[in-house]
C-alpha atoms as a PDB file:
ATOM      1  CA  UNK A   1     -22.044 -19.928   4.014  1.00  0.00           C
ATOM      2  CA  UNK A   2     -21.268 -20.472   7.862  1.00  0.00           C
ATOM      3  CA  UNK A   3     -24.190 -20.649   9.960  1.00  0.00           C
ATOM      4  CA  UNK A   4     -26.521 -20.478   7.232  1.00  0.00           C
ATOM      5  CA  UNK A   5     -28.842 -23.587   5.859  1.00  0.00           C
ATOM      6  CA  UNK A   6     -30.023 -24.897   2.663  1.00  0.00           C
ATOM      7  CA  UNK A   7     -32.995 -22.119   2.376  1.00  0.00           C
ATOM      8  CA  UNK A   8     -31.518 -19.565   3.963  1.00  0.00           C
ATOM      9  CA  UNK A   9     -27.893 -19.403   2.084  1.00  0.00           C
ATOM     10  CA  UNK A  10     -29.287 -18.285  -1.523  1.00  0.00           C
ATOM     11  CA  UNK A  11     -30.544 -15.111  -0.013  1.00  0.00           C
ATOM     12  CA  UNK A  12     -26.676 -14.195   1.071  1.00  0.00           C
ATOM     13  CA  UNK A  13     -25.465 -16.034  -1.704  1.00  0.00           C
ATOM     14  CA  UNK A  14     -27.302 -13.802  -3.910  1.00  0.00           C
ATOM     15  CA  UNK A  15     -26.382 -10.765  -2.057  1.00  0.00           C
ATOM     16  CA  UNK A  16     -22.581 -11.064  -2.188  1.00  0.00           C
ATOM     17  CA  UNK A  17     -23.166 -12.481  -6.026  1.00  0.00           C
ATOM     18  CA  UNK A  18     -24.813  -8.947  -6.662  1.00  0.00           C
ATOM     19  CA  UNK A  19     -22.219  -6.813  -5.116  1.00  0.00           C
ATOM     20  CA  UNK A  20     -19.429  -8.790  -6.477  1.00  0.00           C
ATOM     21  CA  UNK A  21     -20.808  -8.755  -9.873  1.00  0.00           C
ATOM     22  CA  UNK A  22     -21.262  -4.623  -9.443  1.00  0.00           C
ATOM     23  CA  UNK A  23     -18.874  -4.077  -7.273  1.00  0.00           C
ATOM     24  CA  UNK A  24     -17.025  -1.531 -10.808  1.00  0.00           C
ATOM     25  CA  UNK A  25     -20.001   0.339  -9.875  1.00  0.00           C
ATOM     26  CA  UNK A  26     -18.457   1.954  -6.384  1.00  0.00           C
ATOM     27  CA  UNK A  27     -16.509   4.830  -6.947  1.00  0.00           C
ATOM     28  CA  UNK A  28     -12.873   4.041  -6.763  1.00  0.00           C
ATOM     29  CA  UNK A  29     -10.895   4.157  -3.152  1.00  0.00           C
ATOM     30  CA  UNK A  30      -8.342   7.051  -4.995  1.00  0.00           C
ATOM     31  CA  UNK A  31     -11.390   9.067  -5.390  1.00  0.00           C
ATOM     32  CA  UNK A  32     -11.994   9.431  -1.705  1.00  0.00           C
ATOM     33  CA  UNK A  33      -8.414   9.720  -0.741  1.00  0.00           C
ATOM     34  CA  UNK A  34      -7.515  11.759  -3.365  1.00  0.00           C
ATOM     35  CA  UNK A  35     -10.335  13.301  -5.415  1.00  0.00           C
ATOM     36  CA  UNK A  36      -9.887  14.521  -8.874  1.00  0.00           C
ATOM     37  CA  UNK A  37     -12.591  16.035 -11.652  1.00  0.00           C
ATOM     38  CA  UNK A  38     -11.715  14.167 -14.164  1.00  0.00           C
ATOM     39  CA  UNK A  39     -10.976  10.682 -12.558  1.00  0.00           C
ATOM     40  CA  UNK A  40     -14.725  11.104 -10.648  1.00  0.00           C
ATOM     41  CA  UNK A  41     -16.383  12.389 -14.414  1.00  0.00           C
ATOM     42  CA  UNK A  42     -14.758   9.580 -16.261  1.00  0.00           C
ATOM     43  CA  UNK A  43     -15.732   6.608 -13.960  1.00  0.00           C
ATOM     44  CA  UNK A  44     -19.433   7.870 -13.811  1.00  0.00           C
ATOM     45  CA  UNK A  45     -19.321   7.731 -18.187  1.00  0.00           C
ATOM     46  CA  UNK A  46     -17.831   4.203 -17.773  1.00  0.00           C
ATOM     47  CA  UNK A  47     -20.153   3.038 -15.073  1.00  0.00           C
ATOM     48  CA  UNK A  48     -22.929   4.727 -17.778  1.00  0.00           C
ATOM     49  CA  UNK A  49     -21.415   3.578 -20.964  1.00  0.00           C
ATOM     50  CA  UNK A  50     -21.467  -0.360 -19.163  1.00  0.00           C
ATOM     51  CA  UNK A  51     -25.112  -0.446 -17.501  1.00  0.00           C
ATOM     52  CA  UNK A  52     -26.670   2.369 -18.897  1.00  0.00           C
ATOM     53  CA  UNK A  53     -27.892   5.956 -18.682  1.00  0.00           C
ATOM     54  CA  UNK A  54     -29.607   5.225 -15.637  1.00  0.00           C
ATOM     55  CA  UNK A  55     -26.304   3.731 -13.558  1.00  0.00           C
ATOM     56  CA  UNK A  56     -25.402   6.120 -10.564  1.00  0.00           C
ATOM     57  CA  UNK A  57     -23.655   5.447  -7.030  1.00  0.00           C
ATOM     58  CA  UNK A  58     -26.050   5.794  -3.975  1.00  0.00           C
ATOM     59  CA  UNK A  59     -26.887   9.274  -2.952  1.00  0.00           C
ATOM     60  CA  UNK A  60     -24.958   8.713  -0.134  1.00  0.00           C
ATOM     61  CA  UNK A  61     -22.121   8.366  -1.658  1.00  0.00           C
ATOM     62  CA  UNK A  62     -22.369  11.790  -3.634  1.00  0.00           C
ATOM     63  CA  UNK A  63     -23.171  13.767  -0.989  1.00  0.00           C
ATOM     64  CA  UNK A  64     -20.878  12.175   1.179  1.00  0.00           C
ATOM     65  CA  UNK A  65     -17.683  13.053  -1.491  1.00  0.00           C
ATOM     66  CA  UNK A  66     -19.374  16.586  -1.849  1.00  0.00           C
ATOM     67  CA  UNK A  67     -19.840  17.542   1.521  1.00  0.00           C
ATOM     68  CA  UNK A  68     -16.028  15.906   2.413  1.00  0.00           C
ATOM     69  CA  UNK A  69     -14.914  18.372  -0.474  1.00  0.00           C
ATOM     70  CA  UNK A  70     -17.165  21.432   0.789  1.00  0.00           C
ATOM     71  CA  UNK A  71     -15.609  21.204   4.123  1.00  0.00           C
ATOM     72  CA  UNK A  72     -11.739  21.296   2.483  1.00  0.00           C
ATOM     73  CA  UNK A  73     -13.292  24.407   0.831  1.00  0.00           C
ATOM     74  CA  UNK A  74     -12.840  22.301  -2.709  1.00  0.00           C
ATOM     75  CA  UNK A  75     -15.736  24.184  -3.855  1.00  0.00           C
ATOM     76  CA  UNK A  76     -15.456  23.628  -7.902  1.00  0.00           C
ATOM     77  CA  UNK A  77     -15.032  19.816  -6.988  1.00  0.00           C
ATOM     78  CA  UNK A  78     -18.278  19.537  -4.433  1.00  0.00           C
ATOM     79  CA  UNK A  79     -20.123  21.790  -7.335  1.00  0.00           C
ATOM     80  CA  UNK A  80     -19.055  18.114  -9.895  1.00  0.00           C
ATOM     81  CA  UNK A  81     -20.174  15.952  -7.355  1.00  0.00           C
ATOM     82  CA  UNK A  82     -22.977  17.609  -6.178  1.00  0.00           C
ATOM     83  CA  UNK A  83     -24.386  18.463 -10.449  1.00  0.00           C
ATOM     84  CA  UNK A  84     -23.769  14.927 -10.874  1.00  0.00           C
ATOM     85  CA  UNK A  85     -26.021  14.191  -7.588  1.00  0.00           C
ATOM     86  CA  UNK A  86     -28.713  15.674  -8.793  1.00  0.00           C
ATOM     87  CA  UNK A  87     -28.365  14.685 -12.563  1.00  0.00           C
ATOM     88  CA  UNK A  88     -28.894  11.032 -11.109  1.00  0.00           C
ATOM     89  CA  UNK A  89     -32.232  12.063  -8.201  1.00  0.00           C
ATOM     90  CA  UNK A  90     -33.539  15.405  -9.753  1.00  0.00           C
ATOM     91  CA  UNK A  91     -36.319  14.778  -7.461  1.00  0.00           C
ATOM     92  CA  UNK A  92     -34.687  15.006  -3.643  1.00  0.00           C
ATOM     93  CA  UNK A  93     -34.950  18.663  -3.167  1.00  0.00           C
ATOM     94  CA  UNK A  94     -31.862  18.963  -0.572  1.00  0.00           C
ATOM     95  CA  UNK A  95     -30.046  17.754  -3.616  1.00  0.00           C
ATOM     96  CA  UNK A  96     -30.520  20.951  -5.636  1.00  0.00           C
ATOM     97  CA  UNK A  97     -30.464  22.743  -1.696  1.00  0.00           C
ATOM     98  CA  UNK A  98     -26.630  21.292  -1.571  1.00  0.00           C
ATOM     99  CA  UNK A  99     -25.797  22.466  -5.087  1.00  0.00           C
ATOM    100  CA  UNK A 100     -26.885  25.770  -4.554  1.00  0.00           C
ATOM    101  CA  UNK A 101     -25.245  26.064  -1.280  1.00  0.00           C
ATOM    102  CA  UNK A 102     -21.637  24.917  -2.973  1.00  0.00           C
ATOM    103  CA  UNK A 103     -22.034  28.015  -5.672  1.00  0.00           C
ATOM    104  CA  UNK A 104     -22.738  30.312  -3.379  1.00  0.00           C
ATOM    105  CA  UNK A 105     -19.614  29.009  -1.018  1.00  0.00           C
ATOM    106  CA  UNK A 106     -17.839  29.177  -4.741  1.00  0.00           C
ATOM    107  CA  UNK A 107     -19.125  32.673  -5.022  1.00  0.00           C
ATOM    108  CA  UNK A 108     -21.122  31.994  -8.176  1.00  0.00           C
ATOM    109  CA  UNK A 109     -24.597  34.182  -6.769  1.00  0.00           C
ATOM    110  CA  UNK A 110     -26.259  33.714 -10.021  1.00  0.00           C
ATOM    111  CA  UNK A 111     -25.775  29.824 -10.516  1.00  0.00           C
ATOM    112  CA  UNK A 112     -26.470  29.082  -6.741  1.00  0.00           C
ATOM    113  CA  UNK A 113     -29.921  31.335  -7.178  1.00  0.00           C
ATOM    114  CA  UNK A 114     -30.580  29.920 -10.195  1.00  0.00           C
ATOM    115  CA  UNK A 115     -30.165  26.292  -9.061  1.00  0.00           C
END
């Protein structure tokens, strides 16, 4: 590790260790470019069915891909993202705020109230 010493390399080391060893977690590159349901659903049961129940991508990185997909008026494909958002951190509130707002763009009054 350039610049680094003997003490302070295993704190990078570790670091870059960690996110190479994860790094199936991120959602794919396609997904961003070119998002799809079923691609996004299926890598979030692999990511699942490898580290467990509890495996998500940062919040970020949902909203992000939701709000990217609310703004291309890709409402059924935010309303994925954005379930799947708050499956993984039921207790954000703008998280549920978000969902609701994609059904009611989707013009689904009932789910977005209910949500």
């Amino acid at each position: 590790m350039d610049g680094e010493g003997h003490m302070s390399a295993p704190l990078l080391t570790n670091y870059f260790g960690l996110k190479f060893v994860f790094a199936d977690m991120q959602l794919p590159e396609q997904l961003w470019s070119a998002y799809d349901n079923a691609a996004f659903l299926a890598h979030e049961t692999k990511i699942m069915d490898k580290y467990g129940k509890a495996a998500k991508q940062s919040g970020e990185n949902y909203v992000t891909l939701a709000l990217g997909l609310m703004k291309e008026k890709n409402y059924d494909e935010a309303i994925t993202v954005f379930k799947r958002n708050v499956e993984a951190y039921p207790l954000y509130p703008p998280n549920h705020a978000w969902l609701a707002d994609a059904y009611e763009q989707n013009q689904d009054y009932a789910k977005a109230l209910e949500t």
